[in-house]
PDB file of N, CA and C in Angstrom:
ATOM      1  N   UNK A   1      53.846 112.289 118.633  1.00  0.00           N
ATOM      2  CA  UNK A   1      55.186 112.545 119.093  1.00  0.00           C
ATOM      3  C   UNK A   1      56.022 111.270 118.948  1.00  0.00           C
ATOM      4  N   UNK A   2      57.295 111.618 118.724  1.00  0.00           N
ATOM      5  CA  UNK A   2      58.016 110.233 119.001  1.00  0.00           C
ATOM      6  C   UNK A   2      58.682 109.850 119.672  1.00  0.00           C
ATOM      7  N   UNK A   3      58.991 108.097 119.978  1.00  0.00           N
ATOM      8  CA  UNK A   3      59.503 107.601 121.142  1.00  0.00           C
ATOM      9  C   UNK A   3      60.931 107.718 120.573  1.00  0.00           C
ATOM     10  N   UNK A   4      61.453 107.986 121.940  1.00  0.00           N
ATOM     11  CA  UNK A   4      63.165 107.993 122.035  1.00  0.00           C
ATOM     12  C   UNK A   4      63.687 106.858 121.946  1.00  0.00           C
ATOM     13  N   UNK A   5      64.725 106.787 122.329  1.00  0.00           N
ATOM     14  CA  UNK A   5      65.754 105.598 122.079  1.00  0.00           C
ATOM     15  C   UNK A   5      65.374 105.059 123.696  1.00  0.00           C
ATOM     16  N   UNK A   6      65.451 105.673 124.523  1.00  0.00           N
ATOM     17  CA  UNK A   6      64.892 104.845 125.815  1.00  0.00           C
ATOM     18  C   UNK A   6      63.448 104.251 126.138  1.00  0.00           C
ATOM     19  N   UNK A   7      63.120 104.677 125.106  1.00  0.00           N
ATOM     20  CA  UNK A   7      61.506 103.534 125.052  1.00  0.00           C
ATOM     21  C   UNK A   7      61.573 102.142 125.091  1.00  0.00           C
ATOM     22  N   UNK A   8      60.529 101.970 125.723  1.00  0.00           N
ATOM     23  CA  UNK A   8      60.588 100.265 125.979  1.00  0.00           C
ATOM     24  C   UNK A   8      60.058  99.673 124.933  1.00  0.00           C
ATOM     25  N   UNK A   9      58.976 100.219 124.351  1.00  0.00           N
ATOM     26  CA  UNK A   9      58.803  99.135 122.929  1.00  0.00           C
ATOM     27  C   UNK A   9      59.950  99.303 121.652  1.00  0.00           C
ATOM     28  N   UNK A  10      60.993 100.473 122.022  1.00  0.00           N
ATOM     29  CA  UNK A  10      62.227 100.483 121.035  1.00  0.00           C
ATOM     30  C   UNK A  10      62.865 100.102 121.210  1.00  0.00           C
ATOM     31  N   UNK A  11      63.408  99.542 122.518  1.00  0.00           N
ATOM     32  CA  UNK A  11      64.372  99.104 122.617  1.00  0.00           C
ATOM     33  C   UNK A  11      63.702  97.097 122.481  1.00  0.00           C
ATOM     34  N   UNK A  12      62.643  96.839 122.976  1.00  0.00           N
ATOM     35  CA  UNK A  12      62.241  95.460 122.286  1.00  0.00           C
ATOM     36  C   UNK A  12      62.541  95.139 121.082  1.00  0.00           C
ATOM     37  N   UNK A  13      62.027  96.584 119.950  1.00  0.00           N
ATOM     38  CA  UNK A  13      62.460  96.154 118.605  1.00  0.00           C
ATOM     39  C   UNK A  13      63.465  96.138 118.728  1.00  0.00           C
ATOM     40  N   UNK A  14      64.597  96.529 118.847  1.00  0.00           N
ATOM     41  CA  UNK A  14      65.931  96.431 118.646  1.00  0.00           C
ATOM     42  C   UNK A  14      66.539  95.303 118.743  1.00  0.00           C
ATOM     43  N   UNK A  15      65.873  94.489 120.190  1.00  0.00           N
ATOM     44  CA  UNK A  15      66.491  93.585 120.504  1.00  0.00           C
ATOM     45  C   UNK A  15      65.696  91.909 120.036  1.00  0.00           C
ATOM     46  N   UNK A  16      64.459  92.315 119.179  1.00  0.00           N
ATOM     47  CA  UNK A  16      64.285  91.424 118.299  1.00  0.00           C
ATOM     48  C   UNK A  16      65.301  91.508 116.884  1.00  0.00           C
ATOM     49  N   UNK A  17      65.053  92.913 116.210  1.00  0.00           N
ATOM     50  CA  UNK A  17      65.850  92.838 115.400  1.00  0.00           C
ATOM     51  C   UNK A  17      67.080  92.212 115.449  1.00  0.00           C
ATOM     52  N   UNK A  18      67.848  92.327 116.263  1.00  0.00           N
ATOM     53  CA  UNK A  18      69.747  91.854 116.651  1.00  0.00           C
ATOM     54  C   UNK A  18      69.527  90.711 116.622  1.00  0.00           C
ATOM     55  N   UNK A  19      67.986  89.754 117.176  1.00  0.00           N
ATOM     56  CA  UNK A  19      68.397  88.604 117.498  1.00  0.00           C
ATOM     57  C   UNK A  19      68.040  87.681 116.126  1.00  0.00           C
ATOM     58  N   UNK A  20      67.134  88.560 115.295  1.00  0.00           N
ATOM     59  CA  UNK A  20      66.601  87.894 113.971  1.00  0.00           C
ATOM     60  C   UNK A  20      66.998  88.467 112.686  1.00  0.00           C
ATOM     61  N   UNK A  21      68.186  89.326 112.624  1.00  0.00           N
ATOM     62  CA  UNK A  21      68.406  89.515 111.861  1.00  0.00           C
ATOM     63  C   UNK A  21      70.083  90.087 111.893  1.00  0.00           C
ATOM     64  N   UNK A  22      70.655  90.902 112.769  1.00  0.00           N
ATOM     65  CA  UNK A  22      72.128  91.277 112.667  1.00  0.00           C
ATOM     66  C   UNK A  22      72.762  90.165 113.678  1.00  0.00           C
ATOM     67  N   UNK A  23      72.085  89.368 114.466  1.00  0.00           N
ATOM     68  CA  UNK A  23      72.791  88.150 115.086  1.00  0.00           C
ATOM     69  C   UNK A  23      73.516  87.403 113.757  1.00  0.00           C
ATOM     70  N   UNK A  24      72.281  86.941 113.256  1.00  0.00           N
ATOM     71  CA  UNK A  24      72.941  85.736 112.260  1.00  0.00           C
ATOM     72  C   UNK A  24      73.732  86.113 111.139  1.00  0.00           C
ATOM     73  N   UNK A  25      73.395  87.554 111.225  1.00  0.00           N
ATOM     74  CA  UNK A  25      74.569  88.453 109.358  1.00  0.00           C
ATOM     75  C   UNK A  25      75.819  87.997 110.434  1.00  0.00           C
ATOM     76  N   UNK A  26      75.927  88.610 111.797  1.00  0.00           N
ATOM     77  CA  UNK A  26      76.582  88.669 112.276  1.00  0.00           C
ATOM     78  C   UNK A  26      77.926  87.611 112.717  1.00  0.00           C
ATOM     79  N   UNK A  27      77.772  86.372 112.424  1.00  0.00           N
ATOM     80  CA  UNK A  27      77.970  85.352 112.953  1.00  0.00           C
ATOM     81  C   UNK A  27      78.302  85.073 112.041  1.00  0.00           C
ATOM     82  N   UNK A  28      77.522  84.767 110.891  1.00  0.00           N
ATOM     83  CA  UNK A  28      77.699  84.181 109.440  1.00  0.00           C
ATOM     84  C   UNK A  28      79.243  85.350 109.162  1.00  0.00           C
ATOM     85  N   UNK A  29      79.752  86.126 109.209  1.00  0.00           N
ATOM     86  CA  UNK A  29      80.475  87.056 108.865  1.00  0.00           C
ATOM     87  C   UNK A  29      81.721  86.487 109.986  1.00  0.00           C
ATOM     88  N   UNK A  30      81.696  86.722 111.069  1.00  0.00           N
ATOM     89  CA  UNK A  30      82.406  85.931 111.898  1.00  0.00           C
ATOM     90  C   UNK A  30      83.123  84.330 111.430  1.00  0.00           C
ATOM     91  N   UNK A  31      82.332  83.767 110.972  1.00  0.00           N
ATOM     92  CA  UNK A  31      82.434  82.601 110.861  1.00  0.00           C
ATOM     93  C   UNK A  31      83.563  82.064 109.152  1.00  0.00           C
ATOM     94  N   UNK A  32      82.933  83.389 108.413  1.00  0.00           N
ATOM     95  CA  UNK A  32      83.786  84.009 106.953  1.00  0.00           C
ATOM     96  C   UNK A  32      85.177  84.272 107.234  1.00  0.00           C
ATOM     97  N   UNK A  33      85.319  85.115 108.278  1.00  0.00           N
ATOM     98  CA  UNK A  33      86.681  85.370 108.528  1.00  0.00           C
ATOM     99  C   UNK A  33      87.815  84.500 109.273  1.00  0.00           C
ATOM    100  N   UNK A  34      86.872  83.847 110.157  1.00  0.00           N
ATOM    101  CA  UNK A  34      87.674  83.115 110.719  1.00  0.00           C
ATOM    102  C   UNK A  34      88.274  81.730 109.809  1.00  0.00           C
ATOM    103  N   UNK A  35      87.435  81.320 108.894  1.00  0.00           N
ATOM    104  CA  UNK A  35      87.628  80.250 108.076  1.00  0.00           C
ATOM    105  C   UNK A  35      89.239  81.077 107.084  1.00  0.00           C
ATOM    106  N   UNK A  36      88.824  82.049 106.905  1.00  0.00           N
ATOM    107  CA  UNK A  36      90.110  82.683 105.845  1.00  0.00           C
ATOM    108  C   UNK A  36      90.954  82.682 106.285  1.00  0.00           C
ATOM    109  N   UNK A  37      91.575  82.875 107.700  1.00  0.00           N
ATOM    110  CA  UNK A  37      91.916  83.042 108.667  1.00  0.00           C
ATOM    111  C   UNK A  37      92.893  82.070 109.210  1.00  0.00           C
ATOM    112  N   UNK A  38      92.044  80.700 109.416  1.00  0.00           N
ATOM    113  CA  UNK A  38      92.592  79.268 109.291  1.00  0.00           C
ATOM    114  C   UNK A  38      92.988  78.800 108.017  1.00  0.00           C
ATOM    115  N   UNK A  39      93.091  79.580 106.790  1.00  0.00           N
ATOM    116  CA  UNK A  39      93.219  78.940 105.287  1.00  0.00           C
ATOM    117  C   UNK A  39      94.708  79.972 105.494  1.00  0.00           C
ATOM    118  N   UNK A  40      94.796  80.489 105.987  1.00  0.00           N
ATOM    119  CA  UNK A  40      95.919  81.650 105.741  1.00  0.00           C
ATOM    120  C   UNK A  40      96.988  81.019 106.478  1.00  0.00           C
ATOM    121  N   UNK A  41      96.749  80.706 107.635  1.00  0.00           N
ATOM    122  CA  UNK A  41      96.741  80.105 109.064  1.00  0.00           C
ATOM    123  C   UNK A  41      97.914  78.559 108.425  1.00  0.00           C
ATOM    124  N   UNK A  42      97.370  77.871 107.690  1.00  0.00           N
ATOM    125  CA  UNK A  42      97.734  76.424 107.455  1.00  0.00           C
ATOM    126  C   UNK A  42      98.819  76.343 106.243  1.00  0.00           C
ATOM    127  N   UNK A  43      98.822  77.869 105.378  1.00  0.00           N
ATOM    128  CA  UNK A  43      99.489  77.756 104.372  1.00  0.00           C
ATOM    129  C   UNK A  43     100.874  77.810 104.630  1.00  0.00           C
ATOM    130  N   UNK A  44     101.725  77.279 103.989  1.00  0.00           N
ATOM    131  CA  UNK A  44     103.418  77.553 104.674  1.00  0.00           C
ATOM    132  C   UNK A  44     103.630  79.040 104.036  1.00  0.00           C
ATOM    133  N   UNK A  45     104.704  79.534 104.902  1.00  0.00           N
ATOM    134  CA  UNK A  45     105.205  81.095 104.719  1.00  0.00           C
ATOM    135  C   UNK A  45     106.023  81.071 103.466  1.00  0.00           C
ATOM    136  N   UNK A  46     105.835  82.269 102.212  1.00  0.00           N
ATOM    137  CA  UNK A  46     106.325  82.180 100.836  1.00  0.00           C
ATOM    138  C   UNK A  46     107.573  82.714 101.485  1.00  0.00           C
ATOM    139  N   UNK A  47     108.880  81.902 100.915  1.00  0.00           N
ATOM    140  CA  UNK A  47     110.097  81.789 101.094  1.00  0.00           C
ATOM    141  C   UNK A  47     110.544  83.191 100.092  1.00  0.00           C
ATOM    142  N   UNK A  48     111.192  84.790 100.894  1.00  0.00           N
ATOM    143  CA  UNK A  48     111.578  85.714  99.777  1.00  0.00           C
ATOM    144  C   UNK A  48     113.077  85.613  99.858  1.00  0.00           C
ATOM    145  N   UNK A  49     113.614  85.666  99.228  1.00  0.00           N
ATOM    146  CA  UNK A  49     115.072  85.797  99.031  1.00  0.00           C
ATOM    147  C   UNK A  49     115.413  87.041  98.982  1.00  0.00           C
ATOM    148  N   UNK A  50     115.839  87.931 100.189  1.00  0.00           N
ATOM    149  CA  UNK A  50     116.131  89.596 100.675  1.00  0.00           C
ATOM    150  C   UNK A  50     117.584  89.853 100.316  1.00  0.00           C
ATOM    151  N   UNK A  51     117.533  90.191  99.099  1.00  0.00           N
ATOM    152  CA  UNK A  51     118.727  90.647  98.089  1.00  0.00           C
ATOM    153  C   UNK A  51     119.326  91.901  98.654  1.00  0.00           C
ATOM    154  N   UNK A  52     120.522  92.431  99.092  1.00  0.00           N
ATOM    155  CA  UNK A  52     121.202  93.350  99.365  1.00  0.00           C
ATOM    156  C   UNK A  52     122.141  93.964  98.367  1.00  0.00           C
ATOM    157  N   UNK A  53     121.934  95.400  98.712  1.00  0.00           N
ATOM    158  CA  UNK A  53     122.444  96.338  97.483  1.00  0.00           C
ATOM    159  C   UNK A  53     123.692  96.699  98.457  1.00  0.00           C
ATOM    160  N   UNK A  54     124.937  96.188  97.875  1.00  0.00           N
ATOM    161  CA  UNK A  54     126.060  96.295  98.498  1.00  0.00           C
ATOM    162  C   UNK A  54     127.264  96.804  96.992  1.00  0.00           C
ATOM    163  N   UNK A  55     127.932  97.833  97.119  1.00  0.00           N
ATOM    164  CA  UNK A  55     128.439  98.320  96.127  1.00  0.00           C
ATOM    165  C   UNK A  55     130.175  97.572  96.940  1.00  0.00           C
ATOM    166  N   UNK A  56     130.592  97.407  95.680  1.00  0.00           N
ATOM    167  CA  UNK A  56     131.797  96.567  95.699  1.00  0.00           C
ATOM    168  C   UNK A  56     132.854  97.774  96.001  1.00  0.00           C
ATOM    169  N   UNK A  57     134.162  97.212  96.332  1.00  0.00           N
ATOM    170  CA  UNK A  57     135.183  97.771  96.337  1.00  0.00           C
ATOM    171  C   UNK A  57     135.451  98.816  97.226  1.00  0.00           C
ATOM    172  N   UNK A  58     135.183 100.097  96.537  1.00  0.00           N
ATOM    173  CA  UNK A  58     135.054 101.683  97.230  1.00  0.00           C
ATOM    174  C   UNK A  58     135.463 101.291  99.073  1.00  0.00           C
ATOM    175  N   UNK A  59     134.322 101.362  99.812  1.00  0.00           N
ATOM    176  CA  UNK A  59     134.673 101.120 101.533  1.00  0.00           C
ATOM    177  C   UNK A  59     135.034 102.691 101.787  1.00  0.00           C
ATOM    178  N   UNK A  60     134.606 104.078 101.059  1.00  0.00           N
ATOM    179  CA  UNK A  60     135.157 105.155 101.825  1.00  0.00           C
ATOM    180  C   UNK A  60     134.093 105.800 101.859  1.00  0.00           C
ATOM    181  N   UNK A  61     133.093 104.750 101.838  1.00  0.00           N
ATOM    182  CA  UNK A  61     131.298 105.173 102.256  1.00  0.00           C
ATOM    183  C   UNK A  61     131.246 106.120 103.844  1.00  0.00           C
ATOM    184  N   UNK A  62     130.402 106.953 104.151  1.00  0.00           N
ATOM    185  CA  UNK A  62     130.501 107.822 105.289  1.00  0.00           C
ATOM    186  C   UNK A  62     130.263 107.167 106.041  1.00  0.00           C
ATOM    187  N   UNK A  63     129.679 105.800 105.777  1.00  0.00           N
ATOM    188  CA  UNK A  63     129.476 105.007 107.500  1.00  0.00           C
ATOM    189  C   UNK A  63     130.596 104.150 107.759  1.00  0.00           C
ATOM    190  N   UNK A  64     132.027 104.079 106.713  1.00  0.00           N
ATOM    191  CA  UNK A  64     133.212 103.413 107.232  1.00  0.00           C
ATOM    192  C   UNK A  64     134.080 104.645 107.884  1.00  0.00           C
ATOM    193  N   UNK A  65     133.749 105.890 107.749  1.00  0.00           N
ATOM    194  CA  UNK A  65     134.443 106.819 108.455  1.00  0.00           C
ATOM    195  C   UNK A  65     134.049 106.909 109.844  1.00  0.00           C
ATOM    196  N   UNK A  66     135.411 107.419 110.720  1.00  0.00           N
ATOM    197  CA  UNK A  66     135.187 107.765 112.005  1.00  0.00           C
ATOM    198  C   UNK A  66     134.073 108.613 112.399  1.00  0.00           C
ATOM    199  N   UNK A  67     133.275 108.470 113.129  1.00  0.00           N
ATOM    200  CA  UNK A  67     132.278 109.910 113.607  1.00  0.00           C
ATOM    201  C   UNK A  67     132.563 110.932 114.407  1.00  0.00           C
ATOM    202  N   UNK A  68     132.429 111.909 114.311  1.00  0.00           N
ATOM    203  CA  UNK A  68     133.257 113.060 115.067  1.00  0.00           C
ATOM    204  C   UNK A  68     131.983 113.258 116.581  1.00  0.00           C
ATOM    205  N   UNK A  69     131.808 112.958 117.616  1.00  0.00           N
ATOM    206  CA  UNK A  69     131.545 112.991 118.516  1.00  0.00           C
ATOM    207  C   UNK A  69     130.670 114.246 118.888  1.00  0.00           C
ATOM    208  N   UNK A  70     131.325 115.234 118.559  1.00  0.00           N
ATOM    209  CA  UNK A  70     131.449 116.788 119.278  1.00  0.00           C
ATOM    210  C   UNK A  70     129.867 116.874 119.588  1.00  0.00           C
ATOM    211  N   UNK A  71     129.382 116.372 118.395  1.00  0.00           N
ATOM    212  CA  UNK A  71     128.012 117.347 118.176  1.00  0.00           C
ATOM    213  C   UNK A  71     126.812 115.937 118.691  1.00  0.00           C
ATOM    214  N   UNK A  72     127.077 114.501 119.001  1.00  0.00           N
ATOM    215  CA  UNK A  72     126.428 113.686 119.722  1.00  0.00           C
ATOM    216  C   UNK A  72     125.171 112.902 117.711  1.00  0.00           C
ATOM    217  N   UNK A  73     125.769 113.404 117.014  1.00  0.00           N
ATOM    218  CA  UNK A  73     124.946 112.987 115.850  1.00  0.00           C
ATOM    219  C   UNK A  73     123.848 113.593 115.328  1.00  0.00           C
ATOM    220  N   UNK A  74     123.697 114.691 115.966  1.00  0.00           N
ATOM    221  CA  UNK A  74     122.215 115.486 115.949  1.00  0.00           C
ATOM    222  C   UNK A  74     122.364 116.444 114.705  1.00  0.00           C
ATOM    223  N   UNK A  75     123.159 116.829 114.609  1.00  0.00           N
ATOM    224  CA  UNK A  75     122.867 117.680 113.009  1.00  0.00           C
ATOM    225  C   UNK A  75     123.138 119.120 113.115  1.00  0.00           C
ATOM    226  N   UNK A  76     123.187 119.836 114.325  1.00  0.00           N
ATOM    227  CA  UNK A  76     123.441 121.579 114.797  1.00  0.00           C
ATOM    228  C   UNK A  76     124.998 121.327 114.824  1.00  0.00           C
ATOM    229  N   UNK A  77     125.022 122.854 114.309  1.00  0.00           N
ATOM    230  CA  UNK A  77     126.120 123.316 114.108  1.00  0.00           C
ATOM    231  C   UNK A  77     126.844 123.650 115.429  1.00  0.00           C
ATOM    232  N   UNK A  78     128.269 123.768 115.298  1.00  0.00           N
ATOM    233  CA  UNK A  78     128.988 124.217 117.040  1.00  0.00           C
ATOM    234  C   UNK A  78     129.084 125.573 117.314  1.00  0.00           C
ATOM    235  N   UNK A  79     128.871 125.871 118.103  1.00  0.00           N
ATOM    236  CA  UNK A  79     128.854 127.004 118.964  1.00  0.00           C
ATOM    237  C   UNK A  79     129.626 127.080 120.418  1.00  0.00           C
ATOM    238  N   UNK A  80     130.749 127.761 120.068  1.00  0.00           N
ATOM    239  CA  UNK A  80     131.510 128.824 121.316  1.00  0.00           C
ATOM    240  C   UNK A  80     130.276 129.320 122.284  1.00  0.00           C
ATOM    241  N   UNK A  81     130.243 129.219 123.153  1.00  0.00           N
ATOM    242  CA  UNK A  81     129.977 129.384 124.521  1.00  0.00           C
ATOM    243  C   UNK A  81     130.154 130.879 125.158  1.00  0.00           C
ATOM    244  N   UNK A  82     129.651 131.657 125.526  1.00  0.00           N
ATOM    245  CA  UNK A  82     130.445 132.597 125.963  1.00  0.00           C
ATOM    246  C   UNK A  82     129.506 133.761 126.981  1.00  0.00           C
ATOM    247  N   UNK A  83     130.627 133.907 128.020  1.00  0.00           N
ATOM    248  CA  UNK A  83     129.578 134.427 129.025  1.00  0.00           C
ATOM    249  C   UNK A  83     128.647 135.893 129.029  1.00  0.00           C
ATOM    250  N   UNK A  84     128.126 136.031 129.396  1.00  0.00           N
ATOM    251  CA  UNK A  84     126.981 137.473 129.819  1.00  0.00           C
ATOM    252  C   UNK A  84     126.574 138.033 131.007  1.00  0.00           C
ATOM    253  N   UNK A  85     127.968 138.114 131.777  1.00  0.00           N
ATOM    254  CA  UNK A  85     128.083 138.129 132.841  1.00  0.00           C
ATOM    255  C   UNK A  85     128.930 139.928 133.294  1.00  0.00           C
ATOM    256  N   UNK A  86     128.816 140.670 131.907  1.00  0.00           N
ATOM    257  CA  UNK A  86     129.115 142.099 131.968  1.00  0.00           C
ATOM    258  C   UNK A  86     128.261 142.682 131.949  1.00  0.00           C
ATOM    259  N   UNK A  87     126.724 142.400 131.901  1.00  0.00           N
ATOM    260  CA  UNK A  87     125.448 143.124 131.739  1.00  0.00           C
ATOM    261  C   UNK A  87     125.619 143.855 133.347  1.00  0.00           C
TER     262      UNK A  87
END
């Protein structure tokens, strides 16, 4: 039959294994990233020059027009109101 995961000689292996073998992958990997990390870390920030697409002249773009309020910007159409109070 076999032992479960709550066995005591499985869980020993386990915790030899971690300590002799996924400790040190473990660490060694840790130790990879963090170095890249500090290399990334020390480099100065690449300077982009954020070019804007601005069309000349015109100005009767829909965002120089007034906004009409009514509807709060949402996009539905208006609707009259009207009571139901003859039922």
């Amino acid at each position: 039959m076999a032992k479960s995961a709550r066995a005591l000689s499985v869980k020993k292996n386990h915790r030899a294994l971690r300590a002799t073998v996924f400790g040190p992958a473990h660490d060694a990997r840790t130790a990879r990233l963090s170095a890249k990390l500090q290399e990334l870390a020390a480099k100065p920030k690449p300077e982009t020059e954020k070019a804007m697409n601005v069309d000349e002249g015109h100005g009767e773009d829909a965002e120089d027009q007034p906004r009409d309020n009514n509807n709060e910007g949402i996009g539905l159409p208006a609707f009259e109101a009207t009571s139901n109070t003859d039922q």
